[in-house]
PDB file of N, CA and C in Angstrom:
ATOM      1  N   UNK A   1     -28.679  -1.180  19.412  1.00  0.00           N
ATOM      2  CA  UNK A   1     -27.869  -2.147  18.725  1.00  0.00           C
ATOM      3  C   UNK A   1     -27.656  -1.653  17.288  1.00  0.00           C
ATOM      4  N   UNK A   2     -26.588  -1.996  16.678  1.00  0.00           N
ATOM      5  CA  UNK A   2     -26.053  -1.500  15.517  1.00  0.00           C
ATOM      6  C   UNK A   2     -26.577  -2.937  14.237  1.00  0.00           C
ATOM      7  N   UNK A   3     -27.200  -2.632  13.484  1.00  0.00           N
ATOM      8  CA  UNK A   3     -27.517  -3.705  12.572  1.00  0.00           C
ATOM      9  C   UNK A   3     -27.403  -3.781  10.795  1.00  0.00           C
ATOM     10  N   UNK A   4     -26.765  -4.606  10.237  1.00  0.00           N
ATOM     11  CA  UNK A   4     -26.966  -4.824   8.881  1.00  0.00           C
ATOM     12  C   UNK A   4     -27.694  -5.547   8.471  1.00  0.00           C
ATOM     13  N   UNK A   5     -29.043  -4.953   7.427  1.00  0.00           N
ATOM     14  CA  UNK A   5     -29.765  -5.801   7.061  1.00  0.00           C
ATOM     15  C   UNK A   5     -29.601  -6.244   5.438  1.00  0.00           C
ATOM     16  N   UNK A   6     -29.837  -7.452   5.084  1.00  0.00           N
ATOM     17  CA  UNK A   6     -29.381  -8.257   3.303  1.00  0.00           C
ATOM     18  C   UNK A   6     -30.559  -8.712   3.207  1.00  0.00           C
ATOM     19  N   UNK A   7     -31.233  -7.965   1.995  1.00  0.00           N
ATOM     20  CA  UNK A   7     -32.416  -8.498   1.816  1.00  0.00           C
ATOM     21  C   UNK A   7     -33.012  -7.799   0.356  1.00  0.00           C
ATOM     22  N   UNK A   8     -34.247  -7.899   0.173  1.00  0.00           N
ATOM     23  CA  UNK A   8     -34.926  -7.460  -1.113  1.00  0.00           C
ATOM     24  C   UNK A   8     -36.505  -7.385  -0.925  1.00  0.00           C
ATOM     25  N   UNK A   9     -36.960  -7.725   0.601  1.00  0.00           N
ATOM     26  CA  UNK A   9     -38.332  -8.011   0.584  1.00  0.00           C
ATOM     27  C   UNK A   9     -39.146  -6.581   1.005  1.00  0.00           C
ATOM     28  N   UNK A  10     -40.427  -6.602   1.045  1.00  0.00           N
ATOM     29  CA  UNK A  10     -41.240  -5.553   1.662  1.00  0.00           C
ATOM     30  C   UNK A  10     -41.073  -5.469   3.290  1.00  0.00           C
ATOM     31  N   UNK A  11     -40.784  -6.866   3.723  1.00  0.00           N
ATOM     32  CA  UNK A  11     -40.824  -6.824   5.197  1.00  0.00           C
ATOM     33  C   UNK A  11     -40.030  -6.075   5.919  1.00  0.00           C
ATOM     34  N   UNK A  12     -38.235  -6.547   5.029  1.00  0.00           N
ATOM     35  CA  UNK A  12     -37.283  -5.824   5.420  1.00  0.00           C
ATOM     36  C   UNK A  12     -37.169  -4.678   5.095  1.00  0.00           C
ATOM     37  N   UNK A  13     -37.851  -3.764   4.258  1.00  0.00           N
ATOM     38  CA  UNK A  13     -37.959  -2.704   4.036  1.00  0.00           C
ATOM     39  C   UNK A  13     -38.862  -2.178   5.418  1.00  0.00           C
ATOM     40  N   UNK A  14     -39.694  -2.634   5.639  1.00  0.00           N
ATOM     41  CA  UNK A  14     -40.814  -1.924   7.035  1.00  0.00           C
ATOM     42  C   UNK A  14     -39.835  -2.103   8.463  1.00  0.00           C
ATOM     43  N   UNK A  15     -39.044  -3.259   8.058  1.00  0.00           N
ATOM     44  CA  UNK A  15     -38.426  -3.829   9.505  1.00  0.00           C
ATOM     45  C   UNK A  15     -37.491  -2.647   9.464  1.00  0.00           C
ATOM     46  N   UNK A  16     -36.702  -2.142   8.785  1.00  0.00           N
ATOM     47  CA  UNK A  16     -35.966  -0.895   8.884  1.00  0.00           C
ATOM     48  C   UNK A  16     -36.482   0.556   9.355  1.00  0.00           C
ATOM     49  N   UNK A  17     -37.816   0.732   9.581  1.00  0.00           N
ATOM     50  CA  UNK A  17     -38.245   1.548  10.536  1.00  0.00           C
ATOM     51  C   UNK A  17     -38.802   1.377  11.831  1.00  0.00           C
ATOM     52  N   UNK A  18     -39.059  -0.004  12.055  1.00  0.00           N
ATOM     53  CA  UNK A  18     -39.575  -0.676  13.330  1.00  0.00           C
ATOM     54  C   UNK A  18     -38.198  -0.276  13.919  1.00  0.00           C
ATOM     55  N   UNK A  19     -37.161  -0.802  13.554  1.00  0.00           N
ATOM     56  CA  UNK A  19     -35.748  -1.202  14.006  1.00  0.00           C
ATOM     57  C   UNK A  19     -35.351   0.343  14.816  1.00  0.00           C
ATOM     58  N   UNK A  20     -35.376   1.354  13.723  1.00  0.00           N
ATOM     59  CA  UNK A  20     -35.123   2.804  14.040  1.00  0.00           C
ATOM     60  C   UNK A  20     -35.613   3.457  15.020  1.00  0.00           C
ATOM     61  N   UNK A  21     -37.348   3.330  14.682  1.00  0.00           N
ATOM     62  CA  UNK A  21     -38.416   3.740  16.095  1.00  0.00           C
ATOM     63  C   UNK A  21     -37.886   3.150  17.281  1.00  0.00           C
ATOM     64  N   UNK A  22     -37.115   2.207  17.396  1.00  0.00           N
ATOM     65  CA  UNK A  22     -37.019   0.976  18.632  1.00  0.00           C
ATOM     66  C   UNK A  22     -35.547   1.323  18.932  1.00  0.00           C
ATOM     67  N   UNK A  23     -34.994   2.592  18.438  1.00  0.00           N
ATOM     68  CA  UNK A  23     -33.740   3.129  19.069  1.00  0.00           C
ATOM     69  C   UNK A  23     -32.494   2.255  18.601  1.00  0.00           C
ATOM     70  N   UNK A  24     -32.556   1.457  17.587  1.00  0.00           N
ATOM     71  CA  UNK A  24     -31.462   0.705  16.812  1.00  0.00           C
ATOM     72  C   UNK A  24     -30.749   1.342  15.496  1.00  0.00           C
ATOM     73  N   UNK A  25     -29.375   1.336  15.239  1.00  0.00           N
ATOM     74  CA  UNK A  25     -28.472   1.850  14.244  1.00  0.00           C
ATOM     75  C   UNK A  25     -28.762   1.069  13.302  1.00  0.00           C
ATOM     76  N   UNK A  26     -28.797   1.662  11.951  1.00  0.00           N
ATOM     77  CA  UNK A  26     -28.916   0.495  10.888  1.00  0.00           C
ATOM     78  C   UNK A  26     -27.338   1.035   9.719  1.00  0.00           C
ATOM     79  N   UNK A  27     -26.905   0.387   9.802  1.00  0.00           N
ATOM     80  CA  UNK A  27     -25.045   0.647   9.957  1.00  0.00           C
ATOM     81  C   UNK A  27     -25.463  -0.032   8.280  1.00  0.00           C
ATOM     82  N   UNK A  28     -25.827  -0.761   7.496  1.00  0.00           N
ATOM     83  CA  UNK A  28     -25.995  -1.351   6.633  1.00  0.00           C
ATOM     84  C   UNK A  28     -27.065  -1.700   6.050  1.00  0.00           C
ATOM     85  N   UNK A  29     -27.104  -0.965   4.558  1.00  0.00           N
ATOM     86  CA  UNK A  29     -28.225  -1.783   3.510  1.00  0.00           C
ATOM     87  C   UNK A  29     -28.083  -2.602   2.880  1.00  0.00           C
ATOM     88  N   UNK A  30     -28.345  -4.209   2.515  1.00  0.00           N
ATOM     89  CA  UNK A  30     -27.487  -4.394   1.012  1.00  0.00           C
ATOM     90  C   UNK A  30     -28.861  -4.551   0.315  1.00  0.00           C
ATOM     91  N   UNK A  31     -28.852  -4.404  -0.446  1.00  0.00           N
ATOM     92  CA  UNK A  31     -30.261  -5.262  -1.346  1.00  0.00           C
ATOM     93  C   UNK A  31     -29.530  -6.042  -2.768  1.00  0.00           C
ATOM     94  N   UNK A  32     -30.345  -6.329  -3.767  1.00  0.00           N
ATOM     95  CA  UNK A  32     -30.181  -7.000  -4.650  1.00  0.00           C
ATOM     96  C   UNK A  32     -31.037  -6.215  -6.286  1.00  0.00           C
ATOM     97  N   UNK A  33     -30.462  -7.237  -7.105  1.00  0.00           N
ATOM     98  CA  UNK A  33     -31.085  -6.148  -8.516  1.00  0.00           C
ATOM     99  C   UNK A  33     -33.224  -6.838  -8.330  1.00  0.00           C
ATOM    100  N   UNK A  34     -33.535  -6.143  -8.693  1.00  0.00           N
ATOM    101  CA  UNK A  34     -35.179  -6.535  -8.520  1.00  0.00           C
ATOM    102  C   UNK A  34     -35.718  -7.263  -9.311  1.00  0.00           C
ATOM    103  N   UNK A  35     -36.481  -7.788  -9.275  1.00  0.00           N
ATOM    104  CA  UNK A  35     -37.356  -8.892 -10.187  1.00  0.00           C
ATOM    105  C   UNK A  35     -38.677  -8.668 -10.251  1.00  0.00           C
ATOM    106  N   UNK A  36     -39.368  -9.591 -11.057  1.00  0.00           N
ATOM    107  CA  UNK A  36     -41.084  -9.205 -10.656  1.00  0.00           C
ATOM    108  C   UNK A  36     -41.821  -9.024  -9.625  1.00  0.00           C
ATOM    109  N   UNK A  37     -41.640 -10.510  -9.225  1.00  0.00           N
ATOM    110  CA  UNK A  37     -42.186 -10.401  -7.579  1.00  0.00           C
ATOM    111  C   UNK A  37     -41.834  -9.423  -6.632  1.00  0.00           C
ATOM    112  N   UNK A  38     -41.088  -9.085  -6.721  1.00  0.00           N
ATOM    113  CA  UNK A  38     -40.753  -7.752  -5.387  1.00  0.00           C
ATOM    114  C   UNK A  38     -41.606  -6.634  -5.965  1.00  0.00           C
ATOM    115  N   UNK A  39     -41.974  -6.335  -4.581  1.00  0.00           N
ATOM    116  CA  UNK A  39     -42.810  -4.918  -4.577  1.00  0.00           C
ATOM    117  C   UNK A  39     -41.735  -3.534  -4.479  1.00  0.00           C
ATOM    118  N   UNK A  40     -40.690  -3.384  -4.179  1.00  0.00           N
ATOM    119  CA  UNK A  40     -39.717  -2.385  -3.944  1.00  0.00           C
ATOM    120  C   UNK A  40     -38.612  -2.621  -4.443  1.00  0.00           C
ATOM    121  N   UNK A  41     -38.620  -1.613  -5.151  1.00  0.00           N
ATOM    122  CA  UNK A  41     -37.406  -1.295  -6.461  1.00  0.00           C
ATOM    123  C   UNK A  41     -35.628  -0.997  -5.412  1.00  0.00           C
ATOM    124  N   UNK A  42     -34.846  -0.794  -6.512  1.00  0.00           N
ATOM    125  CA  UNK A  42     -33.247  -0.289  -5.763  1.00  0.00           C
ATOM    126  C   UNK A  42     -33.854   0.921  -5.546  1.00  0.00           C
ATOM    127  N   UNK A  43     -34.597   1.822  -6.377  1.00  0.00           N
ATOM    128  CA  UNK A  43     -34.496   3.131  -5.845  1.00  0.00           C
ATOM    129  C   UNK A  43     -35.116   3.508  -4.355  1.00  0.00           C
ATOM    130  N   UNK A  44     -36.522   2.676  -3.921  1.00  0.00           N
ATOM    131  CA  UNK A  44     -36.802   2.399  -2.989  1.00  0.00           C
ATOM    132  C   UNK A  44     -35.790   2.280  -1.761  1.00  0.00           C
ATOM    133  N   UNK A  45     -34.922   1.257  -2.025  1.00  0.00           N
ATOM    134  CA  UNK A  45     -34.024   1.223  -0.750  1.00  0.00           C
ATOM    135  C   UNK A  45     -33.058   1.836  -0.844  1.00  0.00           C
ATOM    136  N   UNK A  46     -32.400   2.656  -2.010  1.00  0.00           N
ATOM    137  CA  UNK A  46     -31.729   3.843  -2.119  1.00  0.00           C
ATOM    138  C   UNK A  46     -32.217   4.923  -1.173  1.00  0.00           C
ATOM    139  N   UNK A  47     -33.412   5.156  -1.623  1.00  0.00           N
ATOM    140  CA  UNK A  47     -34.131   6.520  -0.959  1.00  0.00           C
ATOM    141  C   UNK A  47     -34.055   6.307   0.624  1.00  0.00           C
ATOM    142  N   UNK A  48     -34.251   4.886   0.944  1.00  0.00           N
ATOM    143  CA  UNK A  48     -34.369   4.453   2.746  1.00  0.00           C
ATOM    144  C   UNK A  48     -33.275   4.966   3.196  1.00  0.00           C
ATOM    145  N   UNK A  49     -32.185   4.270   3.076  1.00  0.00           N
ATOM    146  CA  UNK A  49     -30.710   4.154   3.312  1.00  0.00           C
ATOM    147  C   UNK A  49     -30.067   5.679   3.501  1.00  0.00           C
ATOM    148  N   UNK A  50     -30.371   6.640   3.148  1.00  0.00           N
ATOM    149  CA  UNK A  50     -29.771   7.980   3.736  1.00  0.00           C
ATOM    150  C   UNK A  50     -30.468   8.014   4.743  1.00  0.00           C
ATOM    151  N   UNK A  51     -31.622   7.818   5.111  1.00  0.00           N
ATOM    152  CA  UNK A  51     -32.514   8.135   6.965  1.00  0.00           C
ATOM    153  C   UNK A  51     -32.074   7.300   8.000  1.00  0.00           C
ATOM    154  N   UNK A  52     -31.091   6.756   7.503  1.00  0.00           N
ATOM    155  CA  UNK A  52     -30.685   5.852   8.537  1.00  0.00           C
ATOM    156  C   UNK A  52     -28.931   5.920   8.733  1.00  0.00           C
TER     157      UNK A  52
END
């Protein structure tokens, strides 16, 4: 299955390799600008987003 994920969390960051291992397209990143609480920066999901 082909999927876009919108998000900013740690989860959705891990869920983007579950998704991959499990033979799914990830056609889309979006994230958001970061704040305190988040553990993973833009560059973080910059760096994801080409392996997919």
């Amino acid at each position: 299955m082909r999927v876009a994920l919108i998000g900013r969390t740690e989860i959705m960051y891990e869920l983007v390799n579950v998704l991959r291992e499990n033979g799914h397209t990830i056609g889309l990143i979006s994230t958001s600008k970061e704040a305190p609480e988040h553990t993973k920066t833009a560059r973080d999901f910059e760096e994801l987003a080409p392996k997919n």
